[in-house]
Protein backbone atom coordinates (compact mmCIF):
# COMPACT_ATOMS: atom_id res chain seq x y z
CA UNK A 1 -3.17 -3.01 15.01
CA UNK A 2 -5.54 -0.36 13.44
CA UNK A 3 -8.29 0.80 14.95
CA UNK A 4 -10.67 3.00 12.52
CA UNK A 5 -13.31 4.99 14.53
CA UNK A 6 -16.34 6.81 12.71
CA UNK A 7 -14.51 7.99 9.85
CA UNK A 8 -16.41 10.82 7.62
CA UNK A 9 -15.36 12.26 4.42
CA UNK A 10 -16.92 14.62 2.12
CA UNK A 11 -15.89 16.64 -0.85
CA UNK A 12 -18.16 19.88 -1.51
CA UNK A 13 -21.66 18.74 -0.96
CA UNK A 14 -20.91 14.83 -1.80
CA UNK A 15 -20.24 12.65 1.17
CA UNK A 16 -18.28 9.81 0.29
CA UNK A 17 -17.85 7.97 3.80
CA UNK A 18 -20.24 8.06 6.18
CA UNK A 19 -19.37 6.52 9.59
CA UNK A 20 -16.57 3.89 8.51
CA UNK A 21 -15.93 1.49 12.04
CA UNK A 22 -13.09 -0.79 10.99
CA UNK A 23 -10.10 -3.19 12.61
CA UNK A 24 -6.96 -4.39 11.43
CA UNK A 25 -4.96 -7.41 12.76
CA UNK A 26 -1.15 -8.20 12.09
CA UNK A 27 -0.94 -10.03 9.84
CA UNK A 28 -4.24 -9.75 7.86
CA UNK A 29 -4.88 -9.55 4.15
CA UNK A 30 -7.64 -7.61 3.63
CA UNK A 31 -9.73 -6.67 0.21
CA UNK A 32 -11.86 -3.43 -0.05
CA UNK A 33 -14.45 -3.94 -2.65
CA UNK A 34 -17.24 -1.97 -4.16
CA UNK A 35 -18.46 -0.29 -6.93
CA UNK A 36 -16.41 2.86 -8.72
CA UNK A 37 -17.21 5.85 -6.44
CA UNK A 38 -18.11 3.90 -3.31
CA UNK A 39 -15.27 5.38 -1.20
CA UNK A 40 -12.62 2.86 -1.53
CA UNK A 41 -9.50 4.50 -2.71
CA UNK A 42 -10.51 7.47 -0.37
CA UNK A 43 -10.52 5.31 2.73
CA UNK A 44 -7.79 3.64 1.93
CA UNK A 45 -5.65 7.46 1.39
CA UNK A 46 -7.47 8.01 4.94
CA UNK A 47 -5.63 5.02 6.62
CA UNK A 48 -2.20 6.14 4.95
CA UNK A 49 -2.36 9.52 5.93
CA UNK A 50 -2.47 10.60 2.68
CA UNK A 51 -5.81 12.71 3.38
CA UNK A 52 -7.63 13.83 6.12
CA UNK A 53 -10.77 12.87 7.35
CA UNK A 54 -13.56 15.39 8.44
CA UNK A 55 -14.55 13.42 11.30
CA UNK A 56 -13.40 9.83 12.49
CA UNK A 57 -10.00 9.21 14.03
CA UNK A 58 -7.04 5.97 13.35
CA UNK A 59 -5.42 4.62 16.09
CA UNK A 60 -2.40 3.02 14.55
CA UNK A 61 -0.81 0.86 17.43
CA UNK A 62 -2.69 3.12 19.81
CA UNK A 63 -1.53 6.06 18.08
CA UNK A 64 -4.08 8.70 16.96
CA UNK A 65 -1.82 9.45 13.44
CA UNK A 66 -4.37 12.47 12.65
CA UNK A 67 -3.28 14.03 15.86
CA UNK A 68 0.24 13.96 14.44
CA UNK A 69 1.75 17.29 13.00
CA UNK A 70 2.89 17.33 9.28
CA UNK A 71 6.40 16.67 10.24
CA UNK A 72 5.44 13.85 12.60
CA UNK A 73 3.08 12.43 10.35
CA UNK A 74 5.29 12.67 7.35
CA UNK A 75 8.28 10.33 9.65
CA UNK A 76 5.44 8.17 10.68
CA UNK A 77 4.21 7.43 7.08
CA UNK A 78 7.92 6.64 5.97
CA UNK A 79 8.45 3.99 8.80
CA UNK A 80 5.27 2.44 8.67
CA UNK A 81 3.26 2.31 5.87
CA UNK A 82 4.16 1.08 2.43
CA UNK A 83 1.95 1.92 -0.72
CA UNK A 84 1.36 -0.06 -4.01
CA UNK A 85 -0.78 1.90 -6.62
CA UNK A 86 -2.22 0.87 -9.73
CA UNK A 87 0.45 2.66 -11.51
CA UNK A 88 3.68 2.11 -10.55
CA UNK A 89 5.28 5.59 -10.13
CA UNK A 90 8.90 4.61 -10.67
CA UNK A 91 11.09 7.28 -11.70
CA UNK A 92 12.17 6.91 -15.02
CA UNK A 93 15.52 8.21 -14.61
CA UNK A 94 16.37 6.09 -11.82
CA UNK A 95 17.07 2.43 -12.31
CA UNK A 96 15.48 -0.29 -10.08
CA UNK A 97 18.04 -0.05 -7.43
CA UNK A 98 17.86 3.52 -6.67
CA UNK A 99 13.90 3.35 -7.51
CA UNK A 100 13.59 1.02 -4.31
CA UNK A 101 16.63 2.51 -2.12
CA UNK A 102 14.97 5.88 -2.40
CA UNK A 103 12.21 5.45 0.85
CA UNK A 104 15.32 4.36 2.55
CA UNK A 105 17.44 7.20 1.71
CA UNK A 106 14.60 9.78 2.46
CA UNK A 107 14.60 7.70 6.15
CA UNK A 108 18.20 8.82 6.49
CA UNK A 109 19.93 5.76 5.97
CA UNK A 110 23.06 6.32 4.26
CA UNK A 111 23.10 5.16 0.24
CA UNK A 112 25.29 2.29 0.70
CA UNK A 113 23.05 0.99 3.18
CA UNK A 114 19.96 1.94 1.06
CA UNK A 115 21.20 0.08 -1.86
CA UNK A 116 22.22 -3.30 -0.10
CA UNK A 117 18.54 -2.93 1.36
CA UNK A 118 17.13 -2.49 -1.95
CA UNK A 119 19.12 -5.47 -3.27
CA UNK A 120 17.90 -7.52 -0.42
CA UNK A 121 14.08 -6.50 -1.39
CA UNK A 122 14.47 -7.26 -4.88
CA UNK A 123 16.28 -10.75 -4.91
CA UNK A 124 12.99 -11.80 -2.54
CA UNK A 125 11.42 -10.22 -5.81
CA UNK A 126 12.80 -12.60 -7.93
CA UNK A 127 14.51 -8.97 -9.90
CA UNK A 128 18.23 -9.99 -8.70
CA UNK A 129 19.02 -9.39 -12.78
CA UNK A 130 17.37 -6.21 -13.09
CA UNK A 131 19.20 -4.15 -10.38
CA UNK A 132 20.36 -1.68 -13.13
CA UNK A 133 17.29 -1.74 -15.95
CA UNK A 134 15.13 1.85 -16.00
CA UNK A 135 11.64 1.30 -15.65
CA UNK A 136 11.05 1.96 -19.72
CA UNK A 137 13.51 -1.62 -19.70
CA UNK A 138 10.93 -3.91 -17.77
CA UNK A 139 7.52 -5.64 -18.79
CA UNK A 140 4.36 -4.52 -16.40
CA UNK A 141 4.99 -7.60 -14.24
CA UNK A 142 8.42 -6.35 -12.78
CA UNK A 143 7.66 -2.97 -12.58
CA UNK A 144 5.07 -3.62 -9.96
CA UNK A 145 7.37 -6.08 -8.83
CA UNK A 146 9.77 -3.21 -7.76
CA UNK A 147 6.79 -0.77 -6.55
CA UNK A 148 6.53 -3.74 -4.42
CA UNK A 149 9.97 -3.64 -3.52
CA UNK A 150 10.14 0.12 -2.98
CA UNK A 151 6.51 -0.41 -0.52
CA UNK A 152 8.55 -2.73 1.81
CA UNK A 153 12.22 -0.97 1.89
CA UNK A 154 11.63 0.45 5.02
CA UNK A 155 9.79 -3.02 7.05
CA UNK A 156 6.62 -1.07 7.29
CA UNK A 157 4.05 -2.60 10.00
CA UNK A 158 0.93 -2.30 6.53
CA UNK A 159 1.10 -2.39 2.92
CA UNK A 160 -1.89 -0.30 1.22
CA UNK A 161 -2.05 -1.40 -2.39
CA UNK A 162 -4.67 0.95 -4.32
CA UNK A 163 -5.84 -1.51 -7.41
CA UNK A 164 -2.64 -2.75 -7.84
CA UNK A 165 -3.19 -5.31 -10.51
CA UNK A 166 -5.39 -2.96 -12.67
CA UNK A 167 -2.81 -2.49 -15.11
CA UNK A 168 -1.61 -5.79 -15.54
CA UNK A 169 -2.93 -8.66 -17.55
CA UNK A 170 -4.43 -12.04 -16.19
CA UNK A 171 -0.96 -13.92 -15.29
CA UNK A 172 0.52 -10.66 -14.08
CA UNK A 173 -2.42 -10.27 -12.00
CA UNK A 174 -2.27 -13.32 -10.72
CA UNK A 175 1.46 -13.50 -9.65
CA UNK A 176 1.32 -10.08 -8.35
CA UNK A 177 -1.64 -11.59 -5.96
CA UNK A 178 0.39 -14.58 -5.43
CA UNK A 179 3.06 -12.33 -4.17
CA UNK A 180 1.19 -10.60 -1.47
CA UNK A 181 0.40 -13.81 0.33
CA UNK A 182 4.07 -15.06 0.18
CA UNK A 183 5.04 -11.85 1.79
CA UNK A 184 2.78 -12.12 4.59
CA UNK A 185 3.94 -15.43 5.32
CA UNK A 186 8.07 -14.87 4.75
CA UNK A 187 7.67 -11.08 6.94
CA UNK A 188 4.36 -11.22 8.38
CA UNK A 189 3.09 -8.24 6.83
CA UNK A 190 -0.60 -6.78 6.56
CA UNK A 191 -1.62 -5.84 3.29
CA UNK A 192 -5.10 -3.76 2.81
CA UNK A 193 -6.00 -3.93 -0.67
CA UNK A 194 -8.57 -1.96 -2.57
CA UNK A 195 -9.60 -4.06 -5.57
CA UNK A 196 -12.31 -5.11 -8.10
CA UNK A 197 -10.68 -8.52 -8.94
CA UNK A 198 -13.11 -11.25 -7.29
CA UNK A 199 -10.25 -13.48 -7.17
CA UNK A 200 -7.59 -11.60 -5.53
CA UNK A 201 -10.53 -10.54 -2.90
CA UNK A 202 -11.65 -14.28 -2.35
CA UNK A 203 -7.83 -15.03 -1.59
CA UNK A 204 -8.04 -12.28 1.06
CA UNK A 205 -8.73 -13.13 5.09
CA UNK A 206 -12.23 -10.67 5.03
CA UNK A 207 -13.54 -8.95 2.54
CA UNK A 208 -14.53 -5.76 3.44
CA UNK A 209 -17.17 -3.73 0.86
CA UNK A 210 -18.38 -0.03 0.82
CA UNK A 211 -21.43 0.70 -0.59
CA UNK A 212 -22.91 4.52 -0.32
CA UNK A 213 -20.06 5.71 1.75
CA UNK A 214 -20.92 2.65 4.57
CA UNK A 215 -19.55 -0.41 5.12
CA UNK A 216 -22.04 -3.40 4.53
């Protein structure tokens, strides 16, 4: 589904990837591992279109998404790739209904169909009681729960989750990995996941580790 070709990256004089070959299949759950400063978190922007790379190009279902224009990239990013992050990023004047119904609303979809969407996403979350809580209302666990949520609003073909149980303690950690490989099995979804937890990488399909701006 992803095809990454040569990708380069460097900031200033410091060249952080240097010749990254990768593929993605449907379906896969993949861990990026490495040490702090390896490239990880930069790739991973890379592959959502978050940054650019110097040289390289992504084919993403044969489509060269750094070719795109902002505009086209901007659609493209909203349609088909979800992000987790290590912090959540809810807004805290938003509850958890129109936290998650907001990629959907941005997509155009009206707000009535954004919010029964949202609803949908969050009962699979096991958060059917927490439709109306702010963000400041829920324990670490949930909040992720509805960045979660909020990643898969609009059926995205990849999840990128950037450390996304850094914040959380042990159990939280755990269920939050538990999670990921429940959702590939009830929607089939491919989840790249940049991480330094051994144990949600050895849950993974491949592990896939950067060291020096290469992959090894």
């Amino acid at each position: 589904m992803i095809k990454i070709n040569n990708i380069e990256k460097s900031y200033g004089s410091l060249k952080v990837l240097k010749g990254i070959d990768l593929e993605i299949s449907a379906g896969e759950v993949i861990s990026i591992c490495g040490t702090s400063g390896a490239g990880k978190s930069t790739l991973l922007h890379i592959i959502g279109t978050l940054d650019k790379p110097d040289n390289g190009n992504i084919l993403f279902d044969n489509i060269s998404i750094h070719s795109l224009n902002d505009h086209e990239l901007s659609i493209f990013r909203n349609r088909n790739i979800g992000f987790v992050f290590q912090f959540h990023h809810l807004l805290p004047e938003f509850n958890t209904l129109e936290n998650v119904a907001l990629p959907s609303m941005i997509a155009g979809e009206s707000k009535k169909t954004a919010h029964e969407k949202a609803q949908k996403m969050l009962q699979l979350m096991n958060l059917s009681e927490r439709f109306f809580h702010k963000p400041a209302q829920l324990s670490g666990g949930e909040q992720q729960r509805v960045a979660v949520a909020r990643a898969l609003i609009n059926n995205p073909k990849v999840v990128l989750a950037d450390e996304p149980s850094g914040n959380l303690d042990t159990e939280n950690g755990r269920n939050l990995h538990k999670l990921f490989f429940e959702l590939r099995k009830k929607l089939n979804k491919t989840f790249v996941i940049v991480t330094h937890n051994e144990e949600l990488a050895k849950l993974s399909d491949r592990i896939i580790t950067i060291r020096d701006g290469k992959l090894q």
